[in-house]
Protein backbone atom coordinates (compact mmCIF):
# COMPACT_ATOMS: atom_id res chain seq x y z
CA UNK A 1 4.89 -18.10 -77.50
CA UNK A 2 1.75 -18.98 -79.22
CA UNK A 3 -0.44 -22.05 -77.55
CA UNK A 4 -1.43 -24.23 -80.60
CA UNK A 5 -2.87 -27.32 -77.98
CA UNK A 6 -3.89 -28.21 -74.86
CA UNK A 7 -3.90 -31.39 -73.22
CA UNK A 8 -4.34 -32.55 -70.20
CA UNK A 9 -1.51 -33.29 -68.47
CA UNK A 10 -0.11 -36.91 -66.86
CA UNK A 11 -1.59 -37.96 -63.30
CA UNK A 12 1.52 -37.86 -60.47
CA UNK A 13 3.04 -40.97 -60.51
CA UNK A 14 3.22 -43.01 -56.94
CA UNK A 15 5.38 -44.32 -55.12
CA UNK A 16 6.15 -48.15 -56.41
CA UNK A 17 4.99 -50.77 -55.21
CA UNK A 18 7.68 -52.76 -52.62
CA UNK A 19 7.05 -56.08 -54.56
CA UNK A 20 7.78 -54.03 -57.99
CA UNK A 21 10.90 -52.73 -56.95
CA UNK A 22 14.67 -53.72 -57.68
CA UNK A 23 16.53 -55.45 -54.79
CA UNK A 24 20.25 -55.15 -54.43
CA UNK A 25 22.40 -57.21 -52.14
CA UNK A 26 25.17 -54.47 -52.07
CA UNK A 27 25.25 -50.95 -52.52
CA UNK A 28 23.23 -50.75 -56.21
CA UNK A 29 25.57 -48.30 -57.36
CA UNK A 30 26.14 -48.52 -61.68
CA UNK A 31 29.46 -49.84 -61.81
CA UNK A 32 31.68 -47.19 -63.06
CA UNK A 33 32.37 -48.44 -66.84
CA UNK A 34 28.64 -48.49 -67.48
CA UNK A 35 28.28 -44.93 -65.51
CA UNK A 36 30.78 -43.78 -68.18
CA UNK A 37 28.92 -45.78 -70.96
CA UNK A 38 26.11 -43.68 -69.66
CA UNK A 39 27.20 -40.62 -69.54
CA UNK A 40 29.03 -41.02 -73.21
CA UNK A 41 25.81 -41.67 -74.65
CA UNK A 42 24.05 -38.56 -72.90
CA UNK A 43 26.53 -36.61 -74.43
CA UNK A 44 26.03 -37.99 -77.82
CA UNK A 45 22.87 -37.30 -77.71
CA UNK A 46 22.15 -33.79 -76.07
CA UNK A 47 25.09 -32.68 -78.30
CA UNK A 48 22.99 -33.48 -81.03
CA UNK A 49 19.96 -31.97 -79.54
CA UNK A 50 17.68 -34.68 -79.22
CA UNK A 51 14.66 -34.15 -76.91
CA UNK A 52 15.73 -35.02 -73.46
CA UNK A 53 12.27 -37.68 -73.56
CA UNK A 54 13.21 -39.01 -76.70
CA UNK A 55 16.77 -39.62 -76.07
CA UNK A 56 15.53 -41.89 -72.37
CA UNK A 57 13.45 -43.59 -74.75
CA UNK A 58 16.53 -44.54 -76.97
CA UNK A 59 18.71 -45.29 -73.57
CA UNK A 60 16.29 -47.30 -72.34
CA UNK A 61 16.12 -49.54 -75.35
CA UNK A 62 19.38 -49.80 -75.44
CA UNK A 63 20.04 -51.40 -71.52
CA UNK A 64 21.25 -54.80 -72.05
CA UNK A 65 20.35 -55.38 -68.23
CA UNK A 66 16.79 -55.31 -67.32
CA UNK A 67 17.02 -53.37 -64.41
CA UNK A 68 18.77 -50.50 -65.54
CA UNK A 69 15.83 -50.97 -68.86
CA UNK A 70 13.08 -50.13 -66.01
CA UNK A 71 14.82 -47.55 -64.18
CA UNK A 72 15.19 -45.41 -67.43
CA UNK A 73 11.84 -46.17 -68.22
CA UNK A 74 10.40 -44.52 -65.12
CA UNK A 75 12.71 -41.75 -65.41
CA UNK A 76 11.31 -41.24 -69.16
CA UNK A 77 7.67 -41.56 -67.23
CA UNK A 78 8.52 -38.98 -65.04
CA UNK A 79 10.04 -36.60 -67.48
CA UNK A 80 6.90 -37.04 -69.59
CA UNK A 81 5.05 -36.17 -66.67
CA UNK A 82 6.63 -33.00 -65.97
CA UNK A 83 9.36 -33.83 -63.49
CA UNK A 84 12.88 -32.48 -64.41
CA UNK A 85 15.65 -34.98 -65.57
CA UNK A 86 17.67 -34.76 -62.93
CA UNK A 87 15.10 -35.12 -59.94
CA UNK A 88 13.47 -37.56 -62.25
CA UNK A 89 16.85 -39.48 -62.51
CA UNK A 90 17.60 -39.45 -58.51
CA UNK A 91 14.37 -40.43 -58.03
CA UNK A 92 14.06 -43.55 -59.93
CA UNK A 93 17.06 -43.75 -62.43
CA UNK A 94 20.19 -46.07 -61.91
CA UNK A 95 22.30 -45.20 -59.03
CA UNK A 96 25.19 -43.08 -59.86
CA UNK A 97 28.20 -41.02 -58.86
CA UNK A 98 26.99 -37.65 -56.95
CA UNK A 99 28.69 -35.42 -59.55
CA UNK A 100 26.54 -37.08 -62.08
CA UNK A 101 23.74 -35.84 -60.79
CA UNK A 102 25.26 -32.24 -59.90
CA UNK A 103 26.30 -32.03 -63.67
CA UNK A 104 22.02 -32.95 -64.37
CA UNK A 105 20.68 -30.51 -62.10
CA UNK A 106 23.10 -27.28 -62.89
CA UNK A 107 22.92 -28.21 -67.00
CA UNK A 108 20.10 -26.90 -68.41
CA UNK A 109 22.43 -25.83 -71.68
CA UNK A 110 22.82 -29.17 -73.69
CA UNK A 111 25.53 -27.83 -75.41
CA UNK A 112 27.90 -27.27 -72.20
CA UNK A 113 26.26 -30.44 -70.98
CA UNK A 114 27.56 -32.68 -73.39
CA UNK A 115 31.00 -31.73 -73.20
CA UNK A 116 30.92 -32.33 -69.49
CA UNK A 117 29.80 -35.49 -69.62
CA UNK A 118 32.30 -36.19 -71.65
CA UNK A 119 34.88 -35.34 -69.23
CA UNK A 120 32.73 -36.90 -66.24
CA UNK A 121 32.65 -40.30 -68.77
CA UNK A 122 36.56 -40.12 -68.62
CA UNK A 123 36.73 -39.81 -64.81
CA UNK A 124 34.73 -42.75 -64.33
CA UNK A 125 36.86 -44.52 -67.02
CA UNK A 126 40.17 -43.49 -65.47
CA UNK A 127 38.91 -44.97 -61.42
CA UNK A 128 37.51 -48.14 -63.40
CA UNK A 129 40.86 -48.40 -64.54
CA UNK A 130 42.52 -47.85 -61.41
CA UNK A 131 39.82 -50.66 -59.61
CA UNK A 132 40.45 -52.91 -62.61
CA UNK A 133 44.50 -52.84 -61.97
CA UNK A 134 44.15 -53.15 -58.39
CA UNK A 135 41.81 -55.88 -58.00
CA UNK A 136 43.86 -58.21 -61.26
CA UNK A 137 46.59 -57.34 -58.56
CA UNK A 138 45.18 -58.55 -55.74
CA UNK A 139 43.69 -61.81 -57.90
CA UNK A 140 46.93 -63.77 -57.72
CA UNK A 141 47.79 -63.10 -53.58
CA UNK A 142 44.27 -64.64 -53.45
CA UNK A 143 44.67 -67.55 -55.55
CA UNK A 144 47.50 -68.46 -53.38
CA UNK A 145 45.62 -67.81 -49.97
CA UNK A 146 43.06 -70.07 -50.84
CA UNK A 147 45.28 -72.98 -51.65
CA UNK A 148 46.96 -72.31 -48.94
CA UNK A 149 43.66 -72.49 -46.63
CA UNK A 150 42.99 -75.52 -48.74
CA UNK A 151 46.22 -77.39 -47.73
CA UNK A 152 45.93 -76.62 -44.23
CA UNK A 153 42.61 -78.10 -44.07
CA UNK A 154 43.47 -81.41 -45.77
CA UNK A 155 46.09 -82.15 -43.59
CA UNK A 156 44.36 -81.07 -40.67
CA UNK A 157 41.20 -82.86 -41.60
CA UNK A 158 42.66 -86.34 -43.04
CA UNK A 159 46.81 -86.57 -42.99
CA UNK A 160 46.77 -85.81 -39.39
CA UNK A 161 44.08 -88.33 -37.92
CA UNK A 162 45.60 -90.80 -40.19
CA UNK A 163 49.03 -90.24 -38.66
CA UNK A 164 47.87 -90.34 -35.04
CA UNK A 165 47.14 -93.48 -34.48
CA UNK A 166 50.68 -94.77 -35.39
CA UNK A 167 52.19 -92.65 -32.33
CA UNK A 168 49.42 -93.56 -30.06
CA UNK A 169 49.81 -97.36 -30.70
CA UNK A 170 53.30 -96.92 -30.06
CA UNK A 171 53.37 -95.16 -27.17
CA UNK A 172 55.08 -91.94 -28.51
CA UNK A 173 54.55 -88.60 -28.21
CA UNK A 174 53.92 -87.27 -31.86
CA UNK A 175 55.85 -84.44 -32.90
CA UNK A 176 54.37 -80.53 -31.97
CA UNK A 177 53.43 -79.49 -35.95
CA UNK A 178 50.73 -83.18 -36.17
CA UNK A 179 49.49 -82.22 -32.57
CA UNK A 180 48.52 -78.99 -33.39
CA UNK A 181 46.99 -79.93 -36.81
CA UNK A 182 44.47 -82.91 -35.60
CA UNK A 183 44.10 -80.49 -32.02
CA UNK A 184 42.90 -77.82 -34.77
CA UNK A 185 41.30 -80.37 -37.33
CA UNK A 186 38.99 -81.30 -34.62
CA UNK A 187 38.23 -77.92 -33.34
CA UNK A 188 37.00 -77.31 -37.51
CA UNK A 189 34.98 -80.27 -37.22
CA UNK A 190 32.75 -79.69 -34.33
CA UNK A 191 32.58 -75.62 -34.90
CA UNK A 192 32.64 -75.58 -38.23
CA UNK A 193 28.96 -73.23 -38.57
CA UNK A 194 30.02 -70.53 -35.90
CA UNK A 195 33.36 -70.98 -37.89
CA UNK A 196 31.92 -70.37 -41.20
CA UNK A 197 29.75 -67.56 -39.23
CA UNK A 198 32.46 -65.74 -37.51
CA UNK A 199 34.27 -65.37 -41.35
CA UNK A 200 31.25 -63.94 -43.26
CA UNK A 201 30.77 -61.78 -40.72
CA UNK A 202 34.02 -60.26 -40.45
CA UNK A 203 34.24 -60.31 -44.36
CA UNK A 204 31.07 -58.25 -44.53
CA UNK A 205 32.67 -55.78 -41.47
CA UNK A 206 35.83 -56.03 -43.87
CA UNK A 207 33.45 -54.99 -46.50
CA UNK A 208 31.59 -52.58 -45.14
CA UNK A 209 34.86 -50.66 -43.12
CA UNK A 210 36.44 -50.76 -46.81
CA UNK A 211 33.90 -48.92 -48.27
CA UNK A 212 32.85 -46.07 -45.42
CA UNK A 213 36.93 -46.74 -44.79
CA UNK A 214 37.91 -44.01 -41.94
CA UNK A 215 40.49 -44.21 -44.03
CA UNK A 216 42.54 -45.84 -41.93
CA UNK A 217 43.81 -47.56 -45.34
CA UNK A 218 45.37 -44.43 -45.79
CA UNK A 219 48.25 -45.85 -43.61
CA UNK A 220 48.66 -48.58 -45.27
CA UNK A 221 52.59 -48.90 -47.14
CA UNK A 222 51.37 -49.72 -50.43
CA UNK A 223 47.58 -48.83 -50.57
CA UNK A 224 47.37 -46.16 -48.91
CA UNK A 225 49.04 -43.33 -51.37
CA UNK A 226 46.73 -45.01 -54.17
CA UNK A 227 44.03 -44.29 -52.09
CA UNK A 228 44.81 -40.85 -51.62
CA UNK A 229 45.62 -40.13 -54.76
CA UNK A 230 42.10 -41.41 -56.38
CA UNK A 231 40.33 -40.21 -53.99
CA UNK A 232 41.98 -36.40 -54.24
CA UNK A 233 41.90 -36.86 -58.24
CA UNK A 234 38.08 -37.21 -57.97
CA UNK A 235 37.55 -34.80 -55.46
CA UNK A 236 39.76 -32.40 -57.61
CA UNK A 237 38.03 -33.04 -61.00
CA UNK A 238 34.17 -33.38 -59.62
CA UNK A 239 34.91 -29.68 -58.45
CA UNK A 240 36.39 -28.37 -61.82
CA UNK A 241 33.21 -30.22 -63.69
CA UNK A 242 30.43 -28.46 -60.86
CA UNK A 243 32.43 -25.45 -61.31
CA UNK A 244 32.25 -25.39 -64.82
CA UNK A 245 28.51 -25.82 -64.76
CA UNK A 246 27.45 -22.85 -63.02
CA UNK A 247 27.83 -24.09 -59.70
CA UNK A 248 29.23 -21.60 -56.94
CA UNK A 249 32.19 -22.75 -55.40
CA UNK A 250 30.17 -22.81 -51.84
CA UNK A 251 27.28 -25.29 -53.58
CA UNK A 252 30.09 -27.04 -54.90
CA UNK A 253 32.00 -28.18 -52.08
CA UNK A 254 28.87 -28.27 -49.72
CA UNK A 255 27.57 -31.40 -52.49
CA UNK A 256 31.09 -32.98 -53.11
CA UNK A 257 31.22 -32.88 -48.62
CA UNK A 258 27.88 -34.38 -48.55
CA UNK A 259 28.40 -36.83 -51.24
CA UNK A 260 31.16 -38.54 -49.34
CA UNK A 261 30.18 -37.25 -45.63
CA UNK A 262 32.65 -39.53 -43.86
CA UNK A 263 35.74 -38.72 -46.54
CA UNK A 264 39.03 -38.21 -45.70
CA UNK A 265 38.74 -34.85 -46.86
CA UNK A 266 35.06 -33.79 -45.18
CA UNK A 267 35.88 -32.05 -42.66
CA UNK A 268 38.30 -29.83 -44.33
CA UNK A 269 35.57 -29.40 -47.15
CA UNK A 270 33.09 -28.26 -44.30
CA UNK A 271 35.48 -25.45 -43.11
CA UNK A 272 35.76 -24.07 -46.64
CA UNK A 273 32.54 -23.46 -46.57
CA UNK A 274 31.85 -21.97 -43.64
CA UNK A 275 34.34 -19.30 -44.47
CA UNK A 276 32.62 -18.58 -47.42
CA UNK A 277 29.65 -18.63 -45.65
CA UNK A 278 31.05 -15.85 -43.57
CA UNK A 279 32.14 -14.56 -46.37
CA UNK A 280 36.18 -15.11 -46.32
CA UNK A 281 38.10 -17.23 -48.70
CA UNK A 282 38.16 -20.79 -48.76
CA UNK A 283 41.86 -21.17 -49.60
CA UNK A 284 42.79 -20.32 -45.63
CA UNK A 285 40.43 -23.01 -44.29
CA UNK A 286 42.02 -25.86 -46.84
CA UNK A 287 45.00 -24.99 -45.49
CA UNK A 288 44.50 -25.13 -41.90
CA UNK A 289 43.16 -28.56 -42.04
CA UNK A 290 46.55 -29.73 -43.21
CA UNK A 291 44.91 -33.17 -45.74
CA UNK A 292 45.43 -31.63 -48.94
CA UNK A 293 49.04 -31.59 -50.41
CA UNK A 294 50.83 -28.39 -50.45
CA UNK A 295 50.78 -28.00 -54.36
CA UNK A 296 46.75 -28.55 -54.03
CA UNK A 297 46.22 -25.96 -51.05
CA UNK A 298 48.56 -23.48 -53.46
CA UNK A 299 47.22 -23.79 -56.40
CA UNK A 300 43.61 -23.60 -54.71
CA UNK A 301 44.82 -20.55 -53.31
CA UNK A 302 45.97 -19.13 -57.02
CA UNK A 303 42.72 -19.90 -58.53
CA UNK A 304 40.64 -18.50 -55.79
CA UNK A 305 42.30 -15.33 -55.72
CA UNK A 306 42.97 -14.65 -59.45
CA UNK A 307 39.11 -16.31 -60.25
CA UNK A 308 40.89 -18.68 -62.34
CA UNK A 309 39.96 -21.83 -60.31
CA UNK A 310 38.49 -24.02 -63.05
CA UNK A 311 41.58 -23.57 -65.93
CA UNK A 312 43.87 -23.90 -61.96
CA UNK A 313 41.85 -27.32 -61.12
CA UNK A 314 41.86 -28.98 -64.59
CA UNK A 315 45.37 -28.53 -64.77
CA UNK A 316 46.04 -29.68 -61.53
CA UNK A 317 43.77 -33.24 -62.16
CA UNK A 318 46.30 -33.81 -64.78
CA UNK A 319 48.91 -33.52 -62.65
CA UNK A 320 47.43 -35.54 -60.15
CA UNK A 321 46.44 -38.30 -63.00
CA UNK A 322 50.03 -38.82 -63.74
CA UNK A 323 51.32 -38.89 -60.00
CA UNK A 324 47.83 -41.72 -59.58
CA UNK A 325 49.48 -43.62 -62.83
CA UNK A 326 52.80 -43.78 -61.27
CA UNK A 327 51.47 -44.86 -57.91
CA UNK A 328 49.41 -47.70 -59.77
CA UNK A 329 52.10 -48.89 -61.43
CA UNK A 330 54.39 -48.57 -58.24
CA UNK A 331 51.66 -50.77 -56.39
CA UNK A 332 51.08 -53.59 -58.62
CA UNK A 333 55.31 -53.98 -59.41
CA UNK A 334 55.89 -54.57 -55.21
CA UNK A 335 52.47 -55.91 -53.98
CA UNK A 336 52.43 -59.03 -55.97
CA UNK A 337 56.02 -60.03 -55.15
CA UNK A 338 55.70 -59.10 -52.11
CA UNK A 339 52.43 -61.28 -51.10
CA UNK A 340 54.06 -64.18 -53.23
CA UNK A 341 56.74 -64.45 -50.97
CA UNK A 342 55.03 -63.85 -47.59
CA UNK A 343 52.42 -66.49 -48.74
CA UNK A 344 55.25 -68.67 -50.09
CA UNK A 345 56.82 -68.56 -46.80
CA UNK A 346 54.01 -69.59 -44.94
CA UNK A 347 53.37 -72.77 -47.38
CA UNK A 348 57.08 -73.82 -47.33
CA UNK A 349 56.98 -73.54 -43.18
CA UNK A 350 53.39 -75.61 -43.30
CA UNK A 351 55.07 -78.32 -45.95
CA UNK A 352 58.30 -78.21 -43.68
CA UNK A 353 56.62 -79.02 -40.82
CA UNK A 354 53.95 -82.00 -42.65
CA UNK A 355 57.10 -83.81 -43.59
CA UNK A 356 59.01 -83.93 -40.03
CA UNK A 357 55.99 -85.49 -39.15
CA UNK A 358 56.05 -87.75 -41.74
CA UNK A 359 59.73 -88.21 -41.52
CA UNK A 360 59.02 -89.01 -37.77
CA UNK A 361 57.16 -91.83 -38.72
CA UNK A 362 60.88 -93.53 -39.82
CA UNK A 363 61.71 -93.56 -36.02
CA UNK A 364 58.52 -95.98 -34.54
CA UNK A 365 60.25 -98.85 -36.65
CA UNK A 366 63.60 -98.75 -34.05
């Protein structure tokens, strides 16, 4: 190498100012479609060599949101200031997927880079899917929740202290279904805040346990084998990808363990690599823990042994893809019926019971 100039370098860049910064109300995690919009376009262009500065230039130009424009932006700063993409990117780029990052740091060839953002793009693509199906699922049971909620409020706020007074003026007692609605249309009335309190906070705890879930949704009939199967089809393919990059297996799982500390499948993750730590196989410790399916832990132990693990993994995500397809489509066919006539039920007993009051009503005239 021949120097040709010298220049003096970019200053360090500080730390941002808090008033500068970009404030999330949730987690500030890129949803996954525009992670995989992302990562499509990095492809594009390191497979067509463009200078990694350049090519944040062109990304950042091309953000239709405004935060994501300024987080590239600094990244590009930072790059042109000597910082390497991908500390530059989990510094101050958008928030993304661990293995995104992983794939950055171990892909210094642009060539093998490309094509594994490629396949990372159709990971995202495939859980974005998966999210999409569930939550159009889960759209409809809601729908019908909240008119339900809406019902019981109207006659407990206005058809049952209308209908009171006719039993009181007569003396009667009114019938169970109208006590209990004006008993709980006053309790709404005077507690209405701590009411409306009490429910945001226990949808933010619902919230929050969803998304650290202990898995207990694991147990679940319906969602819990859609769970499991994402969740293993991630885990399965984020290893094939930082395996294909140059990772070693022990780097590997110790970043997929601490990207997702509280996973289902952590603590098996964290005995795999202690054996190889002690220098023992990793396929024994998966085993032991007893989380992973038999098929994984045996085709783990196939790979491991014959150092075939990445052709072994991305043959086993497609496995598991079709097995997650089927699930999907076995969820959505039973959940929707299902909800319909549980929340059905409920609305026929509630409209049931509004009309023997009404019906009641017959009786003060004799």
């Amino acid at each position: 190498m021949t120097v040709i100039d010298l220049r003096e370098g970019a200053a360090p860049i500080a730390a941002e100012a808090w008033w500068n910064r970009d404030l999330a109300l949730g987690s500030g995690a890129l949803p996954l479609a525009e992670q995989a919009a992302l990562a499509e376009q990095m492809a594009t262009m390191f497979r067509v060599r463009l200078p990694v500065l350049d090519a944040l230039n062109i990304l950042a130009q091309g953000a239709e949101r405004p935060d994501i424009r300024r987080r590239l932006e600094r990244v590009a700063r930072l790059v042109a200031g000597g910082t390497p993409l991908a500390e530059a990117f989990a510094r101050s780029g958008p928030k993304v997927a661990p293995v995104f990052l992983s794939l950055l740091r171990s892909g210094e060839q642009a060539d093998a880079l490309s094509g594994q953002l490629t396949d990372l793009a159709r990971l995202l693509r495939l859980k974005d899917q998966v999210h999409g199906q569930v939550t159009t699922a889960l759209l409809y049971p809601a729908i019908l929740i909240a008119a339900a909620v809406a019902v019981i409020l109207i006659v407990a706020l206005t058809l049952a202290p209308a209908l009171a007074p006719l039993f009181q003026d007569e003396g009667r007692q009114m019938p169970g279904s109208l006590a209990f609605f004006l008993v709980f249309g006053k309790f709404v009335s005077n507690w209405w805040p701590i009411i409306l309190l009490g429910l945001l906070t226990l949808a933010a705890a619902g919230l929050w346990a969803f998304r650290s879930w202990g898995r207990g949704a694991y147990w679940l009939p319906l969602l819990g084998p859609l769970l499991h199967y994402s969740d293993l089809l991630t885990l399965v393919r984020s290893l094939a990808l930082m395996l294909k990059s140059g990772w070693p297996l022990a780097e590997a799982l110790r970043g997929l363990e601490k990207s997702d500390a509280g996973g289902p499948f952590a603590h098996d993750l964290r005995a795999a690599i202690s054996a190889l730590e002690r220098g023992e196989r990793a396929h024994p410790a998966l085993a032991k823990g007893g989380r992973f399916p038999a098929v994984v832990r045996e085709l783990f132990r196939v790979g491991e042994e014959t150092n075939a693990l990445v052709p072994v993994l991305e043959a086993l995500s497609e496995s598991l893809q079709g097995q997650l397809e089927q699930t999907t489509q076995r969820f959505l066919r039973l959940l929707t019926p299902i909800l319909t006539l549980v929340i059905g039920g409920a609305v026929g007993a509630l409209v049931y019971s509004i009309m023997g009051a009404v019906l009641s009503i017959n009786d003060l005239a004799f």
